[in-house]
Protein backbone atom coordinates (compact mmCIF):
# COMPACT_ATOMS: atom_id res chain seq x y z
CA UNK A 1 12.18 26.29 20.72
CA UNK A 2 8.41 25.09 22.01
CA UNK A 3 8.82 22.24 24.61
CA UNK A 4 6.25 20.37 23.21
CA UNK A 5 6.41 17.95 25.46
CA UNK A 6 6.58 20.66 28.27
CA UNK A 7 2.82 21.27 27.32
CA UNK A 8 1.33 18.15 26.62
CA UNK A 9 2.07 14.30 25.79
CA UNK A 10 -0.53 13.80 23.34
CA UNK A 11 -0.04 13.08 19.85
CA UNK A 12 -2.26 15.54 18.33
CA UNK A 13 -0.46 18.40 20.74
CA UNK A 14 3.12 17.59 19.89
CA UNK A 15 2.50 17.35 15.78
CA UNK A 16 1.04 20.50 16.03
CA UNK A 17 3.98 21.94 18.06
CA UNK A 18 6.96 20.03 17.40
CA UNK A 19 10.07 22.37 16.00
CA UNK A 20 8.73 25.72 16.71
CA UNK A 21 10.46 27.97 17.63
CA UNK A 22 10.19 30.59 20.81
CA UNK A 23 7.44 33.39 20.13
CA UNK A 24 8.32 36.58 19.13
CA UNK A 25 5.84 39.85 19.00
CA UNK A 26 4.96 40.30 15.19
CA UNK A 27 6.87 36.98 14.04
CA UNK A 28 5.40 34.10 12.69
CA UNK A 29 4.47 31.01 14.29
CA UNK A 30 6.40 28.89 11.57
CA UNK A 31 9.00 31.55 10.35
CA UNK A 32 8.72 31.09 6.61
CA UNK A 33 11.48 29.33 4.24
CA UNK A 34 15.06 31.12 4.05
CA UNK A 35 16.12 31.57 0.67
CA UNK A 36 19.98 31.55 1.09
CA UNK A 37 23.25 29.75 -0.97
CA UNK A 38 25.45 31.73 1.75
CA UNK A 39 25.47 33.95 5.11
CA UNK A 40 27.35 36.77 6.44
CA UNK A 41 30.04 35.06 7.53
CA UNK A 42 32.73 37.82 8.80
CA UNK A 43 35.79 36.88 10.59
CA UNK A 44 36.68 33.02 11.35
CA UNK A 45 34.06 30.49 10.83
CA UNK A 46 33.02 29.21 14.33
CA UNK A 47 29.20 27.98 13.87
CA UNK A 48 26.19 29.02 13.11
CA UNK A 49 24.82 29.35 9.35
CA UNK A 50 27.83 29.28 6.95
CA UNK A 51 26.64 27.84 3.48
CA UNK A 52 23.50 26.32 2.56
CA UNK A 53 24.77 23.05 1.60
CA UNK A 54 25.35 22.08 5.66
CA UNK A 55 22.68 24.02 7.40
CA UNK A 56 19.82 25.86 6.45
CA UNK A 57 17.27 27.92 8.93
CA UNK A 58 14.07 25.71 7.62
CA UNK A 59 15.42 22.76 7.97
CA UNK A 60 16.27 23.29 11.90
CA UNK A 61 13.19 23.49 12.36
CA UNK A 62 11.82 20.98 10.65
CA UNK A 63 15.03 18.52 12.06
CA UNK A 64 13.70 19.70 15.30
CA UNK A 65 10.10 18.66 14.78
CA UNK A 66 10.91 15.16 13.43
CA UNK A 67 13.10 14.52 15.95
CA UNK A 68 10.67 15.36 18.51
CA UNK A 69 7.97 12.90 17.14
CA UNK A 70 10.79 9.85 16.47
CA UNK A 71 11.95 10.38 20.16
CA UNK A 72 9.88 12.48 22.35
CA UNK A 73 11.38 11.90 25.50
CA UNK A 74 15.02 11.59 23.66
CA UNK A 75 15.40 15.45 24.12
CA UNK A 76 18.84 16.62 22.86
CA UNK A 77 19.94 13.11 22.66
CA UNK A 78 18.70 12.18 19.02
CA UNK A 79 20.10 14.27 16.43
CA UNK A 80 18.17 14.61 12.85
CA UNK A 81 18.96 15.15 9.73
CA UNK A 82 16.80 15.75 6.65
CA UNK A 83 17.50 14.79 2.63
CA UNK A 84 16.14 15.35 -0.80
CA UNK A 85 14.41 12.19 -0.58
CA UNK A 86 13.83 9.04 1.04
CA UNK A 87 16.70 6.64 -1.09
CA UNK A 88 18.81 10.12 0.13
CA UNK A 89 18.52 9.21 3.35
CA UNK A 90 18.68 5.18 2.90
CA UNK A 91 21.84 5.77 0.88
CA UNK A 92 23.39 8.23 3.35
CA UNK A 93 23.04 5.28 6.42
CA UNK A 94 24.45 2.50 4.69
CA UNK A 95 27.04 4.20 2.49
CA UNK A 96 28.59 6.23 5.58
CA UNK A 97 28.55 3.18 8.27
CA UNK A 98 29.55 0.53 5.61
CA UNK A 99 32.86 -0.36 4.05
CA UNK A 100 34.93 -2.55 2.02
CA UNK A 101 34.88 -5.99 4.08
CA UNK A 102 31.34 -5.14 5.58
CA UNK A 103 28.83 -7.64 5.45
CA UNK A 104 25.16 -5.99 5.46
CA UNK A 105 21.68 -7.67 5.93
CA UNK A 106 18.63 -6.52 4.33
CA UNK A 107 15.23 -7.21 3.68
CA UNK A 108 14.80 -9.85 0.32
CA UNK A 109 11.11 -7.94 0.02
CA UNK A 110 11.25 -4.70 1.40
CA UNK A 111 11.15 -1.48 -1.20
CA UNK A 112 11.65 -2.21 -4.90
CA UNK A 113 14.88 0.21 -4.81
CA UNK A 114 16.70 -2.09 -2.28
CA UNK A 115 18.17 -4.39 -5.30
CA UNK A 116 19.76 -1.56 -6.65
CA UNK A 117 21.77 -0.63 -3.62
CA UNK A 118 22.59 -4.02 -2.84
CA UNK A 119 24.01 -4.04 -6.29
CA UNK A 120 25.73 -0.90 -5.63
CA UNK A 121 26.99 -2.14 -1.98
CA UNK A 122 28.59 -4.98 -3.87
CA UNK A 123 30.28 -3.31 -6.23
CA UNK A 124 32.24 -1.64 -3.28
CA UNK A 125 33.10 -4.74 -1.62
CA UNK A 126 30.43 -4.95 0.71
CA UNK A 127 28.47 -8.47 1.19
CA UNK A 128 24.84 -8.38 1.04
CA UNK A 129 22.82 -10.79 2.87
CA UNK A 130 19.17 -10.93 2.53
CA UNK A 131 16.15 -12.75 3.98
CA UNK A 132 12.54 -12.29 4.72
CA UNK A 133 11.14 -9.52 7.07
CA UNK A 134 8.13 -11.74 7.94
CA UNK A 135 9.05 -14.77 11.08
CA UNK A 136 12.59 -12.29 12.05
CA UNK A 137 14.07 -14.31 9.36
CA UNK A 138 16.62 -11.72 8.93
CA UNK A 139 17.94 -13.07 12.36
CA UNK A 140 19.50 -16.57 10.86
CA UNK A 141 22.17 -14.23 8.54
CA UNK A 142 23.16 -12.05 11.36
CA UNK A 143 26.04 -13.31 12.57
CA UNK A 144 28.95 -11.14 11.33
CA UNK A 145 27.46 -8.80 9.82
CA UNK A 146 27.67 -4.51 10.38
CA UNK A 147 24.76 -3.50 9.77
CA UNK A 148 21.06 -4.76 9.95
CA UNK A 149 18.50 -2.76 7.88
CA UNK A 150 15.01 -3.47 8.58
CA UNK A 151 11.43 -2.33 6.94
CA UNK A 152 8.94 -3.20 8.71
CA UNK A 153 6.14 -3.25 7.54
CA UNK A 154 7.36 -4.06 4.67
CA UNK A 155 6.24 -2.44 1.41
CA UNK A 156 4.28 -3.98 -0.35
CA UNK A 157 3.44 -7.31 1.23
CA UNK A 158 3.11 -5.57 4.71
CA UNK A 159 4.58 -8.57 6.79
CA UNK A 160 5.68 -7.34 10.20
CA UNK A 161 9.20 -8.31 12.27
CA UNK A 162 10.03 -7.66 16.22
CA UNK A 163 12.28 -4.68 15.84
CA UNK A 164 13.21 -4.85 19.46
CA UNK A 165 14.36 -8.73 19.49
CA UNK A 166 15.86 -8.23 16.06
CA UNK A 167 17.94 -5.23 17.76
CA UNK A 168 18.85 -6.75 20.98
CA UNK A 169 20.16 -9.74 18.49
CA UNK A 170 22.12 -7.45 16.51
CA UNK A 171 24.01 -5.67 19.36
CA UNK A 172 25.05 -8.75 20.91
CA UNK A 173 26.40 -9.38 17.71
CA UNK A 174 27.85 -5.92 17.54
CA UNK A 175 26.03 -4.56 14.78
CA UNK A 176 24.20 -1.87 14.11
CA UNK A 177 20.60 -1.52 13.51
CA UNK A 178 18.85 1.09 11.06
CA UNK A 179 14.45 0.59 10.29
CA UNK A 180 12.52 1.68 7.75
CA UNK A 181 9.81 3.77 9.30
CA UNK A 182 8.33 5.05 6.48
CA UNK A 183 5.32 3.44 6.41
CA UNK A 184 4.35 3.16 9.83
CA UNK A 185 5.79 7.22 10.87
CA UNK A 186 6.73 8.47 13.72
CA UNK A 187 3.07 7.98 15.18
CA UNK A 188 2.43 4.28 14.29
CA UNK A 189 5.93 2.81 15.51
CA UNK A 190 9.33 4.39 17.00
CA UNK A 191 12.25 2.76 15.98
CA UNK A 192 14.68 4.41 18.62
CA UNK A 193 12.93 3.33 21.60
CA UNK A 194 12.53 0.06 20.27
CA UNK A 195 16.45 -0.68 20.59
CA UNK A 196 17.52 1.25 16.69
CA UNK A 197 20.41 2.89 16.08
CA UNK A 198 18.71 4.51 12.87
CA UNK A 199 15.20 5.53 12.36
CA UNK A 200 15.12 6.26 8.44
CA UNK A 201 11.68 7.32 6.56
CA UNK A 202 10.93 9.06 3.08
CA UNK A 203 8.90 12.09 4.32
CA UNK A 204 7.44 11.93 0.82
CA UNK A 205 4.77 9.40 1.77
CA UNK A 206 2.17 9.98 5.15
CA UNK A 207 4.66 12.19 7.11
CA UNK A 208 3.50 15.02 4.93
CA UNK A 209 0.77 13.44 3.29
CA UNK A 210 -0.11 15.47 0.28
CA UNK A 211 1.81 14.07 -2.41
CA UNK A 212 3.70 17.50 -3.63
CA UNK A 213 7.09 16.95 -2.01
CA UNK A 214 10.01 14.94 -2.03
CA UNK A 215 11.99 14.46 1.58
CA UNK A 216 13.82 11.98 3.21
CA UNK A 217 15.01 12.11 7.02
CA UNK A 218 17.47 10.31 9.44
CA UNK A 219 17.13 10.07 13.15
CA UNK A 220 19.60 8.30 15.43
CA UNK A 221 21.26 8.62 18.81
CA UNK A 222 24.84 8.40 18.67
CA UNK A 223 26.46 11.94 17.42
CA UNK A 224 29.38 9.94 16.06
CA UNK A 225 27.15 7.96 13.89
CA UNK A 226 24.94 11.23 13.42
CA UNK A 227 27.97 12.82 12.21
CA UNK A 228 29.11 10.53 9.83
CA UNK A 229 25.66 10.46 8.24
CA UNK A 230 26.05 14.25 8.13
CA UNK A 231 29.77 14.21 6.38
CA UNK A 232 27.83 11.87 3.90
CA UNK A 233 25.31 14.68 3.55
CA UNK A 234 27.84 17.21 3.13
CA UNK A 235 29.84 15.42 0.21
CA UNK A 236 26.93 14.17 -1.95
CA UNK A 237 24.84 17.52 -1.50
CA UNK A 238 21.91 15.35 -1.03
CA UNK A 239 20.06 18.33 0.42
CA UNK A 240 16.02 19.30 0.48
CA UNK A 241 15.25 22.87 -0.89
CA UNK A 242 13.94 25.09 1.51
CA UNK A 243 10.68 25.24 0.05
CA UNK A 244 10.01 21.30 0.72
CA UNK A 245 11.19 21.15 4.09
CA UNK A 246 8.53 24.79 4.76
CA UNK A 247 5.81 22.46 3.57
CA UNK A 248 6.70 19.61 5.41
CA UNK A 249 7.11 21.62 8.65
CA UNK A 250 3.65 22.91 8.04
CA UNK A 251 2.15 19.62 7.19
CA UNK A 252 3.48 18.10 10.18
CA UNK A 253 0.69 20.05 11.87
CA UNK A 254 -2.16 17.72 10.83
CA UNK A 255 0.24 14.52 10.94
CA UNK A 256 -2.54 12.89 13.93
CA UNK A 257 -5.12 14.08 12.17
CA UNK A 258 -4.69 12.81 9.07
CA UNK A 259 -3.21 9.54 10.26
CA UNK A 260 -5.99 8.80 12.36
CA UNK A 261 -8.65 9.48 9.53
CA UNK A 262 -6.88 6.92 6.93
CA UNK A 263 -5.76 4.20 9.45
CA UNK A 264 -9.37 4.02 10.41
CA UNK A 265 -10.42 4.46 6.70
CA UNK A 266 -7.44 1.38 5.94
CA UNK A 267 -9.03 -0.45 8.85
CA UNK A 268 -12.57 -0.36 7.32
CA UNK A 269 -11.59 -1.11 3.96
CA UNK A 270 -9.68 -4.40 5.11
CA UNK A 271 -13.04 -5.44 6.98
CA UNK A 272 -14.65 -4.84 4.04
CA UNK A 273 -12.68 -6.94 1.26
CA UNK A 274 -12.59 -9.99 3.77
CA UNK A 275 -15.82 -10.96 2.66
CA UNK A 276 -14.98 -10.88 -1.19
CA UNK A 277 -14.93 -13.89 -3.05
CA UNK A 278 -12.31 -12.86 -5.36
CA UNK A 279 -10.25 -11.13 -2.58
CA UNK A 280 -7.16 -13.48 -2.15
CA UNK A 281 -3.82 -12.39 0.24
CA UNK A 282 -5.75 -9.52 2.16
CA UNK A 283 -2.87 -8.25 4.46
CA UNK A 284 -3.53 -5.60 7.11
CA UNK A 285 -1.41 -5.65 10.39
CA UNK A 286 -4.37 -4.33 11.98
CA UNK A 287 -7.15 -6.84 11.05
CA UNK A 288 -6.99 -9.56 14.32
CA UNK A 289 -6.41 -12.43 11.92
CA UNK A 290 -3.79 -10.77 9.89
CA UNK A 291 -0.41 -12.97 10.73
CA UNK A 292 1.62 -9.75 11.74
CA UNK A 293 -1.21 -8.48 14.03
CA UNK A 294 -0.40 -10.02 17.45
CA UNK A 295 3.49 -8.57 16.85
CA UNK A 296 2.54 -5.00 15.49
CA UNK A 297 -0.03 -5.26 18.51
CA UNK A 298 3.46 -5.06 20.56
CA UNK A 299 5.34 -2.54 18.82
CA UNK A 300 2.99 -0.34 17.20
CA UNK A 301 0.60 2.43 18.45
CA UNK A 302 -0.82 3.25 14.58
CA UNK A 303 -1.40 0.24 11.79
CA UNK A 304 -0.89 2.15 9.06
CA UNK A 305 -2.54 3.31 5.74
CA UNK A 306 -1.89 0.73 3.62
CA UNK A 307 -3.80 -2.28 2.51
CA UNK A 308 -3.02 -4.76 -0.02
CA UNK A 309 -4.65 -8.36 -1.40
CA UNK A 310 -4.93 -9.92 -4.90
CA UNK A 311 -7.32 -10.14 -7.47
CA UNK A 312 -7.52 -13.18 -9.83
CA UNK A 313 -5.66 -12.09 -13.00
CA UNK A 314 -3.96 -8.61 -14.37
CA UNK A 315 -6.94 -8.17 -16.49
CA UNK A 316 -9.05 -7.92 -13.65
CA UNK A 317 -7.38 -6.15 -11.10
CA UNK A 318 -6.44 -3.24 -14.26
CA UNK A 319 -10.42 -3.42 -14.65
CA UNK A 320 -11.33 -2.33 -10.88
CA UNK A 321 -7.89 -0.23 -11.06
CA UNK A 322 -9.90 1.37 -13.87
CA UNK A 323 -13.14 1.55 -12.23
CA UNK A 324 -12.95 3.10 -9.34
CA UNK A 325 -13.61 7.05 -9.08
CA UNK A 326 -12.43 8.30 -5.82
CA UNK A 327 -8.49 6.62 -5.87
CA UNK A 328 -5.79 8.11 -8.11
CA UNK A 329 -3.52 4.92 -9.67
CA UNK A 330 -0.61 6.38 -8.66
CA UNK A 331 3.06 4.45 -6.91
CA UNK A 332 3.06 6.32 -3.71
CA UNK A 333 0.92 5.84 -0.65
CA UNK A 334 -0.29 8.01 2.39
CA UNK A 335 -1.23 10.79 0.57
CA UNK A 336 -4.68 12.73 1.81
CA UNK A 337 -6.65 11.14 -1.77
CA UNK A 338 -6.36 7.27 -1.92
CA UNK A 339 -4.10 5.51 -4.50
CA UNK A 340 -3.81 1.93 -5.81
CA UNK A 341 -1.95 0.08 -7.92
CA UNK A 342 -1.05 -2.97 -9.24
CA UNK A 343 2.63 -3.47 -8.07
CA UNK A 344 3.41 -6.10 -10.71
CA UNK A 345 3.57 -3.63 -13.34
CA UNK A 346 7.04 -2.14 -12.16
CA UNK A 347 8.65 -5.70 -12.61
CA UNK A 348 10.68 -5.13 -9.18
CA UNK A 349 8.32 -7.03 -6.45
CA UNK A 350 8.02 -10.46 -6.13
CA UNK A 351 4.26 -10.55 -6.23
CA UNK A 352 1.30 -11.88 -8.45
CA UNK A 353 0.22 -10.26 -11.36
CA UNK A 354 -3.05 -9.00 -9.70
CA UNK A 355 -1.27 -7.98 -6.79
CA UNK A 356 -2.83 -4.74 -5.40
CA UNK A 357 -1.35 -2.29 -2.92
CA UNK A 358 -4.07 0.45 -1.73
CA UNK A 359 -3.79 3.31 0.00
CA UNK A 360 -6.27 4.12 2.11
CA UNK A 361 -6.67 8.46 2.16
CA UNK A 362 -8.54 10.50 4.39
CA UNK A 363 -11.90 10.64 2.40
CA UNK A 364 -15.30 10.03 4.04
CA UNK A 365 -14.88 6.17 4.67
CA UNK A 366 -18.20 5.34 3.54
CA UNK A 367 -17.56 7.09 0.53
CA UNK A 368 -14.09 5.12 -0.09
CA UNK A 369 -15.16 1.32 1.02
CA UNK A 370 -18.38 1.66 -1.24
CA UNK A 371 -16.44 3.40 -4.49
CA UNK A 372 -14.05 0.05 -3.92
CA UNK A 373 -16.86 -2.53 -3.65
CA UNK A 374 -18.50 -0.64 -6.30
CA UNK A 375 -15.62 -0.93 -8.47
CA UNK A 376 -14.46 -4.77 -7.75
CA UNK A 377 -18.24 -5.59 -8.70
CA UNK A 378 -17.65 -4.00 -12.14
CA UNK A 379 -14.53 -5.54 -12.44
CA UNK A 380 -16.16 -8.29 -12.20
CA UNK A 381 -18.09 -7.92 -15.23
C-alpha cells in the first residue's frame, strides 16, 4: 500500500492517494472491482479471501483509504469497515456494543431515522435517553449510560457540540463514544482524534459526492470493538457490492477538491441570504455570528456543505423550491449539483413548515447564489 502520508501531509495529496495499493508494471493504479461470491480456498482456512460476505479485494482498499483520511497519523491502529449504507453502519455500532440493560444516549434532533432505532433499541431492552446536540446537552443524561452517540452537526438544524469534552465526559463515566461524521467527512472534522471510540458516516452523501451510490463506513480504534462491529457485519450481511465501494474509491480522489469548491460555495450562499428579509433561522457553522461557529472554529478544519434557514410559510418556500433552475429538490446533500428541500414534508424533523435545508454543490458560485436570490424574489411574487 501507498504511504500517503510518507509523501505528503496535505489534504489534497492524501485523498488522491489514500488506499492504493503498491505499483506494479502494467497494473492499474486503482485495481478495478473483484467480482467474486467465493475464492480458491484449498486446504484449511487460515486468512486471506475466503467468501465474499467477510472480505472482498475492493473494499480493502477502499477500508484502507477511509481509514487513512479518519486517522492519518493512526496508521495500523484504526481498523475500518465499510456497509451497504449509512443506517448499515449506525445499526452495526449500536446493535453490537449494546445490550439488554444498556442505557444509550442520543441526539433528540439528529437524522430523521434515529426514532426508529430508538424504537427498535427499546424493544430489546435497551433505554434510550435523548437530548439536544446544541449547548452539550447530551452531557446532563450521561451518567450511566453505555454508549453516547453524537451528530454533530446535526442534520438538519446544523447546531454544533464539543466532541472532545463530550468524550472526555463519557469515559470518565465509562462509556463509549461513537459521532456522526457524515456531514462534516473526514476533511471537515475527525472524530478519533477528538477523543471517539467510533467515527460513523454514510459515504452516500459528500464522501463520494455524486449521488449514484449507497455506502456506509465505521472507523474506530479498539480491534475488540472493531471486531464486534465486524461479527455484526458478518451475521446481518450488511455488505456494499463491489461496484459501489470501486466508485467510492475512485471518488475519494477529488474528495478536497470538491469539498473545498461547495464549502466555499455554502459559505457564500449563507452571506448572501443574511440580508433577506424573509430569511428567518439562517444556520451555517461557518458564518462568525452563527451560534455553533466559535465551537466548530475548535474542532473543525472544513464547515461543511450545508446551509439551512426558513421561509415564511410552506407555500412559499415550495414556490422558490419550484423556482430555482440550477438545484435538484432532492433528500440528500453533498452531492457535486446542489439540492434543497423543504424538510417538513417527511413529517420526521421537528422544524417549521418552511424549513429549508440546502445543499450547497460545486457549481460556479456566482451562478448558484444568484439562481437562489433569483428564485426567493419570485417566490416572492
Amino acid at each position: 500500500m501507498t504511504d500517503s502520508a510518507a509523501i505528503g501531509v496535505g489534504d489534497g495529496t492524501r485523498a488522491v492517494r489514500a488506499g492504493l495499493p503498491e505499483p506494479v508494471k502494467h497494473e492499474p493504479t486503482l485495481p478495478g472491482p473483484v467480482f467474486a461470491a467465493h475464492f480458491h480456498l484449498p486446504g484449511d482456512p487460515t486468512g486471506g479471501y475466503a467468501y465474499a460476505r467477510d472480505e472482498n479485494p475492493t473494499w480493502t482498499h477502499l477500508e484502507r483509504a477511509i481509514g487513512e483520511l479518519e486517522a492519518p497519523d493512526a496508521g495500523d491502529d484504526v481498523e475500518t469497515l465499510v456497509f451497504a449504507s449509512g443506517m448499515a453502519a449506525i445499526s452495526a455500532v449500536l446493535f453490537s456494543q449494546l445490550r439488554a440493560g444498556d442505557a444509550v444516549v442520543l441526539p433528540d434532533d439528529g437524522y430523521q431515522v434515529l426514532p426508529l432505532v430508538s424504537e427498535q433499541l427499546t424493544a430489546y431492552g435497551i433505554e434510550v435517553r435523548t437530548a439536544p446536540t446544541g449547548g452539550d446537552a447530551q452531557l446532563d443524561v450521561l451518567d450511566g449510560a453505555r454508549l453516547l452517540w453524537i451528530e454533530t452537526p446535526s442534520n438538519p438544524g446544523l447546531d454544533v457540540c464539543d466532541v472532545r469534552r463530550l468524550a472526555e465526559a463519557a469515559r470518565a463515566r465509562g462509556a463509549l463514544v461513537a459521532v456522526d461524521n457524515t456531514l462534516a467527512t473526514p476533511l471537515g472534522q475527525r472524530p478519533l482524534e477528538l477523543g471517539a471510540d467510533f467515527a460513523v458516516a454514510s459515504g452516500t452523501k459528500m464522501l463520494t459526492g455524486h449521488g449514484d451510490l449507497l455506502l456506509g463506513y465505521v472507523a474506530c480504534r479498539d480491534a475488540e470493538q472493531a471486531a464486534s462491529v465486524r461479527r455484526w457485519r458478518k451475521i446481518v450481511g450488511a455488505i456494499p457490492g463491489p461496484m459501489e465501494a470501486w466508485l467510492a474509491h475512485r471518488s475519494l480522489a477529488t474528495l478536497q477538491l470538491r469539498a473545498d469548491r461547495q464549502n466555499a460555495n455554502a459559505l457564500a450562499l449563507a452571506e448572501a441570504l443574511r440580508d433577506r428579509p424573509e430569511v428567518t433561522g439562517l444556520r451555517y457553522p461557518g458564518l462568525p455570528e452563527d451560534p455553533s461557529y466559535a465551537i466548530a472554529s475548535r474542532q473543525m478544519r472544513r464547515f461543511g456543505c450545508v446551509v439551512s434557514f426558513t421561509l415564511p410559510t410552506r407555500a412559499r418556500a415550495e414556490r422558490f423550491l419550484q423556482a430555482l433552475r440550477l438545484v435538484d429538490d432532492a433528500t440528500s446533500f453533498g452531492g457535486v449539483r446542489s439540492s434543497a428541500e423543504r424538510r417538513r414534508r417527511w413529517g420526521g424533523d421537528d422544524v417549521p413548515e418552511g424549513f429549508i435545508r440546502f445543499s450547497a454543490g460545486a457549481e460556479d458560485p456566482d451562478d448558484l447564489v444568484a439562481d437562489v436570490l433569483r428564485a426567493l424574489d419570485e417566490a416572492a411574487g
